[in-house]
Protein backbone atom coordinates (compact mmCIF):
# COMPACT_ATOMS: atom_id res chain seq x y z
CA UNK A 1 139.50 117.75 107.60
CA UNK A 2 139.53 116.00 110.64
CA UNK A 3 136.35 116.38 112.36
CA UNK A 4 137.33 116.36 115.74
CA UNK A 5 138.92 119.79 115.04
CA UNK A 6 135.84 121.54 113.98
CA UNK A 7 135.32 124.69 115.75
CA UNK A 8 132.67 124.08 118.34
CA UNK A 9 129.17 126.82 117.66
CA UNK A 10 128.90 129.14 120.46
CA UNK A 11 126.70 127.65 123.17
CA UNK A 12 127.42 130.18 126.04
CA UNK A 13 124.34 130.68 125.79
CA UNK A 14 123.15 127.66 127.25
CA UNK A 15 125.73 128.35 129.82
CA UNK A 16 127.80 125.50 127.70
CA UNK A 17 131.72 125.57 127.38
CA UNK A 18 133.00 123.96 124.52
CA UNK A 19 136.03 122.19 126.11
CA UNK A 20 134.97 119.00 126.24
CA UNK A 21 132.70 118.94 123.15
CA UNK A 22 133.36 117.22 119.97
CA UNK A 23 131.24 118.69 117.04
CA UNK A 24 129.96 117.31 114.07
CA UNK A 25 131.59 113.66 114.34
CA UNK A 26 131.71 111.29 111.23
CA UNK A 27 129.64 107.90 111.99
CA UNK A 28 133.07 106.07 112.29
CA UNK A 29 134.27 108.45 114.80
CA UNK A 30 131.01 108.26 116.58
CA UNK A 31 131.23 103.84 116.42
CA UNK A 32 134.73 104.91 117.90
CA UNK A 33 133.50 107.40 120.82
CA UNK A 34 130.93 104.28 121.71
CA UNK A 35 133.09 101.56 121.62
CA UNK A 36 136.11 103.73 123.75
CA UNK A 37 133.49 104.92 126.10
CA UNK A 38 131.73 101.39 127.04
CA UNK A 39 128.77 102.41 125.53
CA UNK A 40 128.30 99.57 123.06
CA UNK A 41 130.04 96.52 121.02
CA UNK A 42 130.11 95.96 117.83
CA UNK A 43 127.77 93.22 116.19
CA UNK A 44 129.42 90.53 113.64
CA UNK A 45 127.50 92.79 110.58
CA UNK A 46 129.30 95.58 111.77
CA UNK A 47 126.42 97.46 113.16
CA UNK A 48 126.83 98.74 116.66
CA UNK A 49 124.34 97.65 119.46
CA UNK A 50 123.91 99.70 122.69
CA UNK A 51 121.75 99.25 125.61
CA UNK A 52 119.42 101.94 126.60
CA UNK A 53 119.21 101.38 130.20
CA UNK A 54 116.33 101.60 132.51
CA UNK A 55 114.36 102.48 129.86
CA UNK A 56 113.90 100.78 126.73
CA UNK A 57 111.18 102.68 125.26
CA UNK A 58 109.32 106.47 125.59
CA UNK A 59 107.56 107.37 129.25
CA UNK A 60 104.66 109.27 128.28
CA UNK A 61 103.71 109.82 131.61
CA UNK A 62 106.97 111.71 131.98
CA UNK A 63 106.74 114.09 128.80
CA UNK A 64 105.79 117.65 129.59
CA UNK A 65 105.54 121.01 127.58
CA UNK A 66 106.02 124.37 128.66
CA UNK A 67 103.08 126.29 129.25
CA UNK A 68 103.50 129.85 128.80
CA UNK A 69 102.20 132.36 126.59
CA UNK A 70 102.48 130.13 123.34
CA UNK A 71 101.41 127.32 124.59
CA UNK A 72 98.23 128.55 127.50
CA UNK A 73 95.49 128.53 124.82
CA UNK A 74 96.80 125.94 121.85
CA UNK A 75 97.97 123.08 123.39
CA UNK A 76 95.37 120.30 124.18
CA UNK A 77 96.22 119.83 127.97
CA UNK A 78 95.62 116.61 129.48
CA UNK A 79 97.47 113.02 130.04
CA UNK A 80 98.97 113.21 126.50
CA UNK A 81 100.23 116.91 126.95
CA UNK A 82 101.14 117.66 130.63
CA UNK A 83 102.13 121.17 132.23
CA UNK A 84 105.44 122.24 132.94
CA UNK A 85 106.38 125.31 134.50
CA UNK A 86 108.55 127.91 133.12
CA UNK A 87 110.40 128.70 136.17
CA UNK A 88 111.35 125.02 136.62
CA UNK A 89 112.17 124.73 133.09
CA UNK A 90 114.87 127.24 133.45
CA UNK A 91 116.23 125.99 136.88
CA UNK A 92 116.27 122.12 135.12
CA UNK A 93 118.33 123.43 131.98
CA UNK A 94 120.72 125.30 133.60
CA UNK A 95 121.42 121.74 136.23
CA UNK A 96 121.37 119.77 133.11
CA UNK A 97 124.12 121.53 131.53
CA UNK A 98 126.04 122.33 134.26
CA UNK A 99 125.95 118.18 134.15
CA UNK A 100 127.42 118.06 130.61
CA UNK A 101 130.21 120.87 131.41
CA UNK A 102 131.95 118.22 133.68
CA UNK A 103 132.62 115.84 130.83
CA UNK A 104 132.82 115.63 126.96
CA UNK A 105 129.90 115.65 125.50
CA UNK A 106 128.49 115.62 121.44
CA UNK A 107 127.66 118.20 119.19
CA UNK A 108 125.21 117.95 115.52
CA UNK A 109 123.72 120.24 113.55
CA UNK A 110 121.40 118.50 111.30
CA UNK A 111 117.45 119.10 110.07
CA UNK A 112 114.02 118.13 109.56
CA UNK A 113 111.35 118.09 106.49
CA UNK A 114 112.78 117.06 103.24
CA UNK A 115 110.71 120.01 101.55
CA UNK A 116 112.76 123.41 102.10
CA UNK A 117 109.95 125.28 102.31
CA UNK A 118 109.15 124.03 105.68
CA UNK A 119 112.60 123.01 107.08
CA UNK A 120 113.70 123.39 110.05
CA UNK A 121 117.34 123.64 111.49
CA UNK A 122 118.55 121.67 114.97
CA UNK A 123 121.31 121.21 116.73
CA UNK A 124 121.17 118.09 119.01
CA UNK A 125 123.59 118.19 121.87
CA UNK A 126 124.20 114.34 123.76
CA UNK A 127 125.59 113.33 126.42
CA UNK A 128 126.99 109.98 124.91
CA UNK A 129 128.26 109.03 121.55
CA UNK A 130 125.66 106.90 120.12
CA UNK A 131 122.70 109.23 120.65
CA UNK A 132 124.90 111.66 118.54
CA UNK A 133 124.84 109.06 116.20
CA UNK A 134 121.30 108.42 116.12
CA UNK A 135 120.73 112.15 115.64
CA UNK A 136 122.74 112.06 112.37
CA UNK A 137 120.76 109.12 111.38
CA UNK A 138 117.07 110.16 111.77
CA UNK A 139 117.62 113.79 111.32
CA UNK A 140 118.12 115.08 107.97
CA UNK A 141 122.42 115.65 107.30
CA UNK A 142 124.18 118.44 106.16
CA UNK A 143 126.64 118.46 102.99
CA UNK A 144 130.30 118.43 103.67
CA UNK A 145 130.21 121.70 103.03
CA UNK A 146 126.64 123.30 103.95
CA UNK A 147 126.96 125.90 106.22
CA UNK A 148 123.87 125.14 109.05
CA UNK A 149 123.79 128.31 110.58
CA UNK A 150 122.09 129.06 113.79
CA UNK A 151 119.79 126.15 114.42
CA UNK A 152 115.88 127.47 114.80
CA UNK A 153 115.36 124.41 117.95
CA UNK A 154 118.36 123.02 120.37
CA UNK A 155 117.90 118.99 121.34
CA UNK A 156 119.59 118.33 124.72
CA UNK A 157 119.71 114.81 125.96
CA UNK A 158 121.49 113.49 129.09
CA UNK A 159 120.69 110.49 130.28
CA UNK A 160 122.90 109.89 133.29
CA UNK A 161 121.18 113.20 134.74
CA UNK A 162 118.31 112.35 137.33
CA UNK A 163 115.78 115.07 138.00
CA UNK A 164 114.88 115.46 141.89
CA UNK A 165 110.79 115.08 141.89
CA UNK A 166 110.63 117.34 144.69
CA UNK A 167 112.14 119.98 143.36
CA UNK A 168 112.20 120.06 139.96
CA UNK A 169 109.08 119.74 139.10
CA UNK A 170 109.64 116.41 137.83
CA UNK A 171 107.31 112.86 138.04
CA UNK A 172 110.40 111.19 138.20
CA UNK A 173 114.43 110.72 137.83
CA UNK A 174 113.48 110.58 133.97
CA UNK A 175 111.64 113.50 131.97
CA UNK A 176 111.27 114.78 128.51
CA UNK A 177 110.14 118.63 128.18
CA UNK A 178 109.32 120.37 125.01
CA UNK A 179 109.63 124.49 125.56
CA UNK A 180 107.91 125.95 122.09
CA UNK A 181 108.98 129.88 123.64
CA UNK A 182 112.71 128.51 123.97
CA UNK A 183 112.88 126.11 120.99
CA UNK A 184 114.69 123.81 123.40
CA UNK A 185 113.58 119.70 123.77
CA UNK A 186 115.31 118.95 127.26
CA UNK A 187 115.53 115.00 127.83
CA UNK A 188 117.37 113.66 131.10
CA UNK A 189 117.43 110.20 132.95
CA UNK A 190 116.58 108.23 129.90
CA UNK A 191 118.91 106.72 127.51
CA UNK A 192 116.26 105.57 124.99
CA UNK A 193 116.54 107.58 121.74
CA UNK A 194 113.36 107.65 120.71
CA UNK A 195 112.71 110.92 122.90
CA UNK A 196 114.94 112.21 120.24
CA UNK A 197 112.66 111.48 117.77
CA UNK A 198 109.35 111.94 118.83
CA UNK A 199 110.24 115.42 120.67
CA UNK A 200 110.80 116.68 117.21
CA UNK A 201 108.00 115.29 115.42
CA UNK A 202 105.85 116.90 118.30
CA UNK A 203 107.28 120.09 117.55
CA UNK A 204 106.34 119.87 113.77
CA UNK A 205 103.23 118.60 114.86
CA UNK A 206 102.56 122.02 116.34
CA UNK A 207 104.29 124.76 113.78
CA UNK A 208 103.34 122.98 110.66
CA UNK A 209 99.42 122.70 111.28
CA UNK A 210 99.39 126.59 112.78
CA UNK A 211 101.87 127.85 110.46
CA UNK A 212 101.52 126.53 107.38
CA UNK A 213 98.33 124.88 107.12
CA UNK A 214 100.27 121.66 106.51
CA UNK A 215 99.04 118.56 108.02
CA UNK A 216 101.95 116.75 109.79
CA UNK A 217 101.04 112.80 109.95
CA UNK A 218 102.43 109.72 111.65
CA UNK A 219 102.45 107.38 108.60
CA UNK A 220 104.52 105.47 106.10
CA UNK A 221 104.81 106.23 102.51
CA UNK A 222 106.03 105.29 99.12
CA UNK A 223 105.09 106.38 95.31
CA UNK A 224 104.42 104.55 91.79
CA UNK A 225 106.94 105.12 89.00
CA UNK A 226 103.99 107.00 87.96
CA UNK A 227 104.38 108.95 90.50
CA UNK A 228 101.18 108.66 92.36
CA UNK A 229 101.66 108.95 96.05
CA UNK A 230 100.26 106.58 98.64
CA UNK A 231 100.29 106.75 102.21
CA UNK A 232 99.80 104.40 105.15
CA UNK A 233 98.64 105.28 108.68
CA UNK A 234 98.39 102.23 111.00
CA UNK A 235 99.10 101.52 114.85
CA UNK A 236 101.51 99.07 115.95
CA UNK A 237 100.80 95.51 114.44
CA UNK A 238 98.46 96.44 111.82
CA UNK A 239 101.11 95.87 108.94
CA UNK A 240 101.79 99.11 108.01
CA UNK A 241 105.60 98.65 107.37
CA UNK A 242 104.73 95.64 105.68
CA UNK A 243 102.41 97.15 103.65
CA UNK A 244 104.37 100.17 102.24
CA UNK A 245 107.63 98.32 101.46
CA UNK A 246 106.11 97.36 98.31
CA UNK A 247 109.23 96.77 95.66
CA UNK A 248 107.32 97.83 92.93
CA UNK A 249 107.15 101.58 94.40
CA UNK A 250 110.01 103.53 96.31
CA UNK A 251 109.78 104.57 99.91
CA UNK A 252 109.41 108.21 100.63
CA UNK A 253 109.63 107.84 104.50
CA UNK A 254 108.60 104.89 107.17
CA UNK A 255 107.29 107.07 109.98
CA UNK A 256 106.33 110.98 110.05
CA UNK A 257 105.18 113.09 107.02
CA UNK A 258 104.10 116.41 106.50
CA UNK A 259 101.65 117.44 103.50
CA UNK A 260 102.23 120.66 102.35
CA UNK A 261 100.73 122.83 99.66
CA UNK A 262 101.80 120.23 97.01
CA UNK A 263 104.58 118.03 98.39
CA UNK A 264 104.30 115.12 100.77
CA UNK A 265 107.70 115.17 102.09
CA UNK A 266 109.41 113.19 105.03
CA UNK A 267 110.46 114.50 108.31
CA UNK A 268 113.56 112.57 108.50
CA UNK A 269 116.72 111.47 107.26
CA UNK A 270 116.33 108.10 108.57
CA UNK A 271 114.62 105.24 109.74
CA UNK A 272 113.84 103.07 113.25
CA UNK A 273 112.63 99.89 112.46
CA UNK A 274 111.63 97.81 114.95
CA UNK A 275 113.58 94.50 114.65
CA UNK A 276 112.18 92.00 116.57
CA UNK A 277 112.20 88.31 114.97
CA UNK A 278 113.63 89.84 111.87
CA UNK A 279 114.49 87.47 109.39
CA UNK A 280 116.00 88.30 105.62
CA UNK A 281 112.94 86.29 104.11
CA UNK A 282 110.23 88.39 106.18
CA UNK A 283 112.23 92.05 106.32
CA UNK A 284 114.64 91.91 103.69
CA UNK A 285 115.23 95.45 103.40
CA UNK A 286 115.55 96.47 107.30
CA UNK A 287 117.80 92.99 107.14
CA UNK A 288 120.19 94.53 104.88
CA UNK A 289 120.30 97.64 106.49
CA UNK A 290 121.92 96.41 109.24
CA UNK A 291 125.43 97.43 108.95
CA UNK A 292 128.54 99.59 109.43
CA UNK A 293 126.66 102.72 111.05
CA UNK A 294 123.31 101.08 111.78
CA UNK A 295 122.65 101.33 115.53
CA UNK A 296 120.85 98.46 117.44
CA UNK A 297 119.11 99.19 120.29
CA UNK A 298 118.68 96.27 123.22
CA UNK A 299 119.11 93.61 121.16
CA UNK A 300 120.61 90.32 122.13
CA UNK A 301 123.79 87.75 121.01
CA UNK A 302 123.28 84.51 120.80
CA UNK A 303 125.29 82.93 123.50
CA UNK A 304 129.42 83.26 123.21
CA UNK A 305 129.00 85.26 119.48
CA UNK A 306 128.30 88.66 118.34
CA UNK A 307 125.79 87.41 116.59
CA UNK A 308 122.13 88.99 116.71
CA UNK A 309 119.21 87.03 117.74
CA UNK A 310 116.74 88.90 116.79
CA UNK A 311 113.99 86.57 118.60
CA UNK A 312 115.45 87.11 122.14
CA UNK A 313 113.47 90.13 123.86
CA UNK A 314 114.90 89.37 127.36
CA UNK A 315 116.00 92.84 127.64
CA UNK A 316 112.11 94.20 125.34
CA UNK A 317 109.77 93.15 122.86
CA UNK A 318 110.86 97.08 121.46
CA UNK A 319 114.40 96.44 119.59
CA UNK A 320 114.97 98.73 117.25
CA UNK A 321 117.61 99.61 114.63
CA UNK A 322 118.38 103.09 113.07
CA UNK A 323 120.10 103.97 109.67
CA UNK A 324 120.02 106.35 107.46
CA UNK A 325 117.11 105.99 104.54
CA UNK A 326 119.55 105.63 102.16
CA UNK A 327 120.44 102.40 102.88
CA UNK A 328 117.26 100.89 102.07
CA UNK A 329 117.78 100.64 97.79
CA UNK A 330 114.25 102.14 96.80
CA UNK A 331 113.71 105.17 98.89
CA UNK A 332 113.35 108.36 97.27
CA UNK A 333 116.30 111.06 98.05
CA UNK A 334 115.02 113.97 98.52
CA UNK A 335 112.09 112.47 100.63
CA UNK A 336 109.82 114.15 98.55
CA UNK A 337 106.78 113.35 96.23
CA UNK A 338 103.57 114.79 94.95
CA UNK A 339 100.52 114.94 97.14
CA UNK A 340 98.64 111.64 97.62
CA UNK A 341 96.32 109.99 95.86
CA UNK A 342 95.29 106.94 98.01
CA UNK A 343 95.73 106.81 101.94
CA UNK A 344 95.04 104.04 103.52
CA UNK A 345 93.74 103.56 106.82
CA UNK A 346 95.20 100.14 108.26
CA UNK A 347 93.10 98.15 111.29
CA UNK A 348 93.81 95.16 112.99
CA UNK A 349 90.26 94.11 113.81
CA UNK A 350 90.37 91.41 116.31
CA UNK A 351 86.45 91.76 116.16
CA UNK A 352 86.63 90.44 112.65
CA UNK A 353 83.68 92.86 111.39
CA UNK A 354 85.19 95.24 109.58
CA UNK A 355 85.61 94.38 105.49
CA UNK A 356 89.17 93.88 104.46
CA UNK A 357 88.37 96.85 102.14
CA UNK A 358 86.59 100.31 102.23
CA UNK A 359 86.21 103.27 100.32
CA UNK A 360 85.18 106.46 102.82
CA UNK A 361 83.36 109.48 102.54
CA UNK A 362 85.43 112.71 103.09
CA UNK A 363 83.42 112.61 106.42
CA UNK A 364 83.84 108.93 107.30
CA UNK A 365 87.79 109.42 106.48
CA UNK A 366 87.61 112.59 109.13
CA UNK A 367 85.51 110.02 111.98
CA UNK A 368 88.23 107.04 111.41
CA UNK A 369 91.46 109.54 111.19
CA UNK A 370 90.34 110.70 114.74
CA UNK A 371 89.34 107.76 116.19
CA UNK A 372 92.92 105.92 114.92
CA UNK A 373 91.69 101.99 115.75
CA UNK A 374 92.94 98.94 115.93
CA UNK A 375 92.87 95.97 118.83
CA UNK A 376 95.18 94.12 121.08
CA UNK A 377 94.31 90.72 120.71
CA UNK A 378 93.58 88.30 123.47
CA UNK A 379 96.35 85.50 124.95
CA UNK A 380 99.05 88.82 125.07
CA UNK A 381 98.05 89.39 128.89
CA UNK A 382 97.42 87.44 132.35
CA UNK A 383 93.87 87.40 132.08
CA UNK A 384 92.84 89.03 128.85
CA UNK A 385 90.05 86.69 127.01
CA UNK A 386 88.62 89.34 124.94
CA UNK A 387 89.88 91.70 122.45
CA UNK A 388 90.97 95.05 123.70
CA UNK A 389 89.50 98.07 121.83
CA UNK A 390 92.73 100.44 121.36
CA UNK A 391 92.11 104.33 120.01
CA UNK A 392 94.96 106.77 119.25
CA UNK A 393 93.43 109.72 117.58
CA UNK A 394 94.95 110.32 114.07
CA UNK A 395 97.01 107.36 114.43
CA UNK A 396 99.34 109.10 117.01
CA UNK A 397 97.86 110.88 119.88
CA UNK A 398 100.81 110.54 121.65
CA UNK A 399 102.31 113.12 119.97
CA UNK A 400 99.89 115.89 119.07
CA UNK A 401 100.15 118.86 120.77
CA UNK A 402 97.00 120.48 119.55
CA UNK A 403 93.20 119.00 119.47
CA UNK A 404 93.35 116.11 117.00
CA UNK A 405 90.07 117.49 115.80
CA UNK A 406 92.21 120.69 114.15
CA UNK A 407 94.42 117.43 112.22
CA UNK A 408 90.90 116.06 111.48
CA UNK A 409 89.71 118.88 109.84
CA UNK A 410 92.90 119.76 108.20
CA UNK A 411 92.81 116.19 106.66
CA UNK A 412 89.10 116.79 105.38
CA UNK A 413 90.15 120.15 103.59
CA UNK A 414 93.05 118.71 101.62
CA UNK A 415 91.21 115.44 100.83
CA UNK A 416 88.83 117.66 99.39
CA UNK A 417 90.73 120.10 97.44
CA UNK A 418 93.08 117.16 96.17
CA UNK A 419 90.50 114.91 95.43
CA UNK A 420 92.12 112.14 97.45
CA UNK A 421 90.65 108.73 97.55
CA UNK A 422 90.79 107.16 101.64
CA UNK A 423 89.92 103.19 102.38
CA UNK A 424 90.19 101.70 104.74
CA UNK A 425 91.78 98.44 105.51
CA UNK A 426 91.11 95.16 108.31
CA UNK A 427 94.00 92.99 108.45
CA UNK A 428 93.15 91.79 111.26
CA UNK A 429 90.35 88.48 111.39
CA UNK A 430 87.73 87.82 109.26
CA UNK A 431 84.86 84.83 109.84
CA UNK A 432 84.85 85.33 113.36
CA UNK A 433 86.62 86.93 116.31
CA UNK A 434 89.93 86.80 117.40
CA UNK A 435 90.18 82.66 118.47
CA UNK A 436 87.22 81.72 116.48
CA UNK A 437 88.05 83.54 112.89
CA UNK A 438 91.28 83.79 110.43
CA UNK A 439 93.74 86.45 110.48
CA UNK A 440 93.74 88.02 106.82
CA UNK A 441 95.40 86.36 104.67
CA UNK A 442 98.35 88.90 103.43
CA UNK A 443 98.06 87.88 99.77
CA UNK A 444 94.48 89.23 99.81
CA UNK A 445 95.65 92.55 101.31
CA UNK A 446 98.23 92.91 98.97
CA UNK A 447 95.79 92.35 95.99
CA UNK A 448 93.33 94.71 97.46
CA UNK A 449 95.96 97.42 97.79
CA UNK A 450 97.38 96.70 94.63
CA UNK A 451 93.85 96.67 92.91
CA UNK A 452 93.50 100.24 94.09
CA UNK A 453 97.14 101.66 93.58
CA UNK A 454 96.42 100.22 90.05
CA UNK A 455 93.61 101.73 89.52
CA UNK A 456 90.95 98.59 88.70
CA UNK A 457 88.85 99.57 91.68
CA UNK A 458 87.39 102.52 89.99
CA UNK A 459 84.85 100.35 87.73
CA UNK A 460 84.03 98.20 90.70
CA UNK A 461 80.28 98.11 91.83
CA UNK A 462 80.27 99.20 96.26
CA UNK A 463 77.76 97.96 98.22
CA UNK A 464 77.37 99.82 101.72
CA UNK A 465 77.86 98.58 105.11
CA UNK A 466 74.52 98.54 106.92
CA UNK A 467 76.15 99.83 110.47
CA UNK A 468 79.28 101.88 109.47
CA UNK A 469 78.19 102.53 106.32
CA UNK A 470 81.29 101.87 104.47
CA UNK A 471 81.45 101.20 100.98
CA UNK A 472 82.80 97.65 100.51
CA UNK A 473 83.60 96.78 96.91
CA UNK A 474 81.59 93.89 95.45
CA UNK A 475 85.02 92.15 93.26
CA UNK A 476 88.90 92.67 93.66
CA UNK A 477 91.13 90.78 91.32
CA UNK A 478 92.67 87.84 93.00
CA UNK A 479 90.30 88.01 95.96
CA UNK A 480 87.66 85.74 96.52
CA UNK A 481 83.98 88.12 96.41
CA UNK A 482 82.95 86.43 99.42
CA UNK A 483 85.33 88.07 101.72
CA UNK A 484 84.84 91.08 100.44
CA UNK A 485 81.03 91.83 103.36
CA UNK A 486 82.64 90.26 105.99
CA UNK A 487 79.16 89.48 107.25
CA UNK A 488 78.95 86.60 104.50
CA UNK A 489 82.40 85.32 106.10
CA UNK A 490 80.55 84.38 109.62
CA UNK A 491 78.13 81.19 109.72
CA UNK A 492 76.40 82.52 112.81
CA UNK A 493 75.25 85.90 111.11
CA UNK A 494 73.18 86.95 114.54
CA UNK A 495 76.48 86.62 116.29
CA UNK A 496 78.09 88.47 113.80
CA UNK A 497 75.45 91.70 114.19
CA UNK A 498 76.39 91.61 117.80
CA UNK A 499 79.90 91.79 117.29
CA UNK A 500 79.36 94.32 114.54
CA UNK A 501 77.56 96.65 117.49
CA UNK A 502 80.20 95.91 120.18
CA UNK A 503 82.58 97.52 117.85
CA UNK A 504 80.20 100.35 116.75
CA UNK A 505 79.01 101.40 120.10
CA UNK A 506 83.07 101.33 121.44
CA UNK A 507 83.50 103.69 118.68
CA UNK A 508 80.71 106.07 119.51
CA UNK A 509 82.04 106.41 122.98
CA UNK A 510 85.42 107.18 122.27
CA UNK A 511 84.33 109.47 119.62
CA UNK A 512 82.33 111.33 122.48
CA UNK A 513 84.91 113.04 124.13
CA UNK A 514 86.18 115.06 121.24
CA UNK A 515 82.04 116.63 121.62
CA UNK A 516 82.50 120.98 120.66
CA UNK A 517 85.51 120.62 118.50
CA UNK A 518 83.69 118.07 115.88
CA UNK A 519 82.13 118.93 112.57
CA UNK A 520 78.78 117.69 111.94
CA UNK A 521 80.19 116.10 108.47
CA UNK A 522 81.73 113.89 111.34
CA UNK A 523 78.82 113.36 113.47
CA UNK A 524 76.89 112.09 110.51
CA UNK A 525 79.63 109.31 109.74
CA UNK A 526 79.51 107.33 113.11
CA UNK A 527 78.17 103.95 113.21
CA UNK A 528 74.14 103.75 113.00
CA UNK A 529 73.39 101.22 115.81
CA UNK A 530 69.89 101.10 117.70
CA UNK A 531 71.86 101.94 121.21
CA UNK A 532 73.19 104.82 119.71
CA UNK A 533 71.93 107.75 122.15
CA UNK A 534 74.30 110.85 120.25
């Protein structure tokens, strides 16, 4: 059947003719949309590579949510989740549609969570061809001939719309508002597709938790032909891609993960890697996937070809590609495994205090799931001589709707009902500080992971840390024992006890303003320093 001809879903309710939509495109009809409407070229892989526009990567400041009846006494309002008014939400939809009416526009029905038991449908309306595209990419797809149904949450994204501040309600041009009473994600004046994306995993971040007492994380994953699951939470740059390709295990998901009763299962249908420098000898999977129906995102050509190079980031540091997970050879389809047995807490610890390994308490795993921390090393800023402390509760607190204290707590449950090992892991510098120590070597933190996926840690003597009071294993095949207390790894070991309560006492504060909501299993696992006045 010829796709084009699909009969267009009803959307009169969103005051939506169906004219000038085209539902339920194949990818090469989509490629073909892009390419006839100047919206991208095609690359000499095949892939096709778009420019987002203005922006090249989210706005948080400009991400609102609806706050109504659902919403009033749930949400955690503040700078991460900002009021929007229900009046102006209705007045905004009804001008953004009336903007997609005057010209063709894209249809999908598609899905999220690999588990059925916590599915839910969408159907992700676009003003151009390749977010359509994208949306069939990261979302889970329907069979040929699966009947969707009416979708539980509507995506609408227009980027050539620009909101008017002063009247609707608005920052800016650009906005991205999440309405749980309506089930609608409304995106305008931004082209970049990751509002897609993360406006859904929000979403999920809310229902699941509430709902089904399933804790909805921003991590990578993979399991052992054994079957034991492993996950990976880790901000940007502490390796966490790197970490769970691992081609001796098979990739449940890159990104977003819910765990259910007893299923870890992937939101998505898809991946968006980021691609800068990518090389086939450092990447090789996200290198191959880069093909017919991938979609590049701001990338450049070297001069007078259409070929990539990946190392120019005129336009951002943030390329990105997107394909479905089914192009990478190992992942697991259905995105679905049994619960964990290891997660893995990944730092980049430009302090260079923390061991490269850890085993945590259920309460420790609880303090450094809510505190999420990593840090931005110095030389990456006019100025910046220091390392730069970064916290994102539970390893994405850009995205969590509700107190990351109720995530917390969730994880602290299941960890103890599953009898889940955590640890974590610094592979960021050891024998000194960021300019003065060594970044980790790799090897070593692919030993260490290995040791414990394998299961040799579990006869290994711990010793404990004397301020954070980890548990830092005394041998590790194939790692030397004197990395293992990173305090051995410093010659000045006074410096090394003030660096240890820099970090400790950065920790305490930011753990400070979560205050009513924490459990005093948590309060007991912060960092004993001398200055420590909780």
């Amino acid at each position: 059947m010829n796709k084009v001809l699909m009969p267009v879903p009803d959307l009169s309710w969103l005051d939506l003719g169906t004219e000038h939509a085209l539902y339920q495109l194949s990818v090469a009809q989509l490629i073909e949309e892009a390419i006839k409407n100047g919206e991208g070229t095609l690359t000499s892989a095949g892939a096709l590579a778009i420019d987002t526009g203005k922006f090249t990567g989210r706005s948080p400041k400009d991400r609102f949510i609806v706050m109504d009846d659902i919403t009033r006494d749930t949400v955690w309002w503040g700078d991460v989740n900002i009021r929007f008014s229900p009046a102006d939400f209705d007045v905004l939809l009804r001008k953004v549609c009336l903007h997609l009416n005057k010209n063709k526009f894209y249809v999908r029905d598609a899905s999220a969570c690999a588990d059925e038991n916590y599915r839910i449908g969408l159907r992700v309306i676009t003003e151009t061809a390749y977010q359509n595209l994208f949306a069939n990419h990261l979302f889970l797809r329907p069979e040929e001939d699966e009947v969707v149904g009416h979708p539980e949450w509507t995506i609408i994204a227009a980027p050539d719309f620009q909101a008017d501040p002063a009247v609707d309600g608005t920052r800016q041009a650009n906005f991205s508002i999440l309405n749980f009473s309506r089930k609608i994600i409304l995106i305008g004046g931004t082209g970049y597709t990751g509002e897609i994306k993360k406006g859904i995993f929000s979403v999920l971040n809310f229902i699941l938790p509430q709902q089904h007492q399933t804790l909805s994380m921003h991590c990578s994953a993979n399991v052992g032909k054994a079957g034991d699951t492993a996950i990976f939470f880790g901000l940007s740059g502490t390796g966490k891609t790197t970490l769970s390709a691992d081609p001796e295990r098979s990739l449940i998901g890159d990104d977003e993960h819910g765990w259910g009763q007893d299923t870890v299962f992937n939101f998505e249908g898809g991946c968006y890697a980021k691609c800068v420098d990518l090389t086939p000898e450092r990447e090789p999977e996200i290198y191959g996937a880069v093909k017919f129906g991938s979609l590049l995102e701001n990338i450049n050509y070297f001069p007078g070809t259409r070929t990539v190079d990946y190392s120019n980031i005129e336009k951002t540091e943030n390329t990105r590609v997107a394909y479905p997970i089914d192009y990478i050879s190992n992942a697991v389809v259905p995105s679905i495994a049994a619960v964990p047995k290891n997660i893995f807490f990944l730092t980049a610890d430009a302090f260079g205090v923390l061991p490269p390994l850890s085993k945590l308490t259920r309460g420790q795993a609880m303090f450094h799931f809510i505190s999420g921390y990593t840090a931005k090393v110095a030389g990456t800023e006019a100025g910046v001589t220091e390392p730069q402390v970064t916290f994102s509760a539970c390893f994405g607190k850009a995205f969590l709707p509700l107190h990351p204290a109720k995530y917390a707590a969730l994880l602290g449950e299941k960890m103890e009902r599953h009898q889940v090992n955590v640890w974590l892991v610094n592979t960021g510098w050891s024998g000194g500080a960021y300019g003065e120590g060594q970044r980790m070597k790799l090897s070593h933190t692919r030993a260490l992971i290995a040791a414990v996926l394998e299961g040799k840690m579990e006869s290994v003597k711990f010793t404990e840390h004397p301020v954070f009071g980890l548990l830092m294993p005394k041998a590790c095949p194939d790692v030397p024992s004197e990395i293992l207390n990173p305090r051995n790894t410093w010659a000045d070991k006074n410096k090394y006890d003030l660096k240890t309560n820099e970090l400790a006492k950065a920790f305490i504060e930011n753990f400070g303003q979560f205050g009513e909501f924490i459990t005093g299993e948590m309060w007991e696992s912060i960092p004993k320093v001398v200055e420590n006045t909780f």
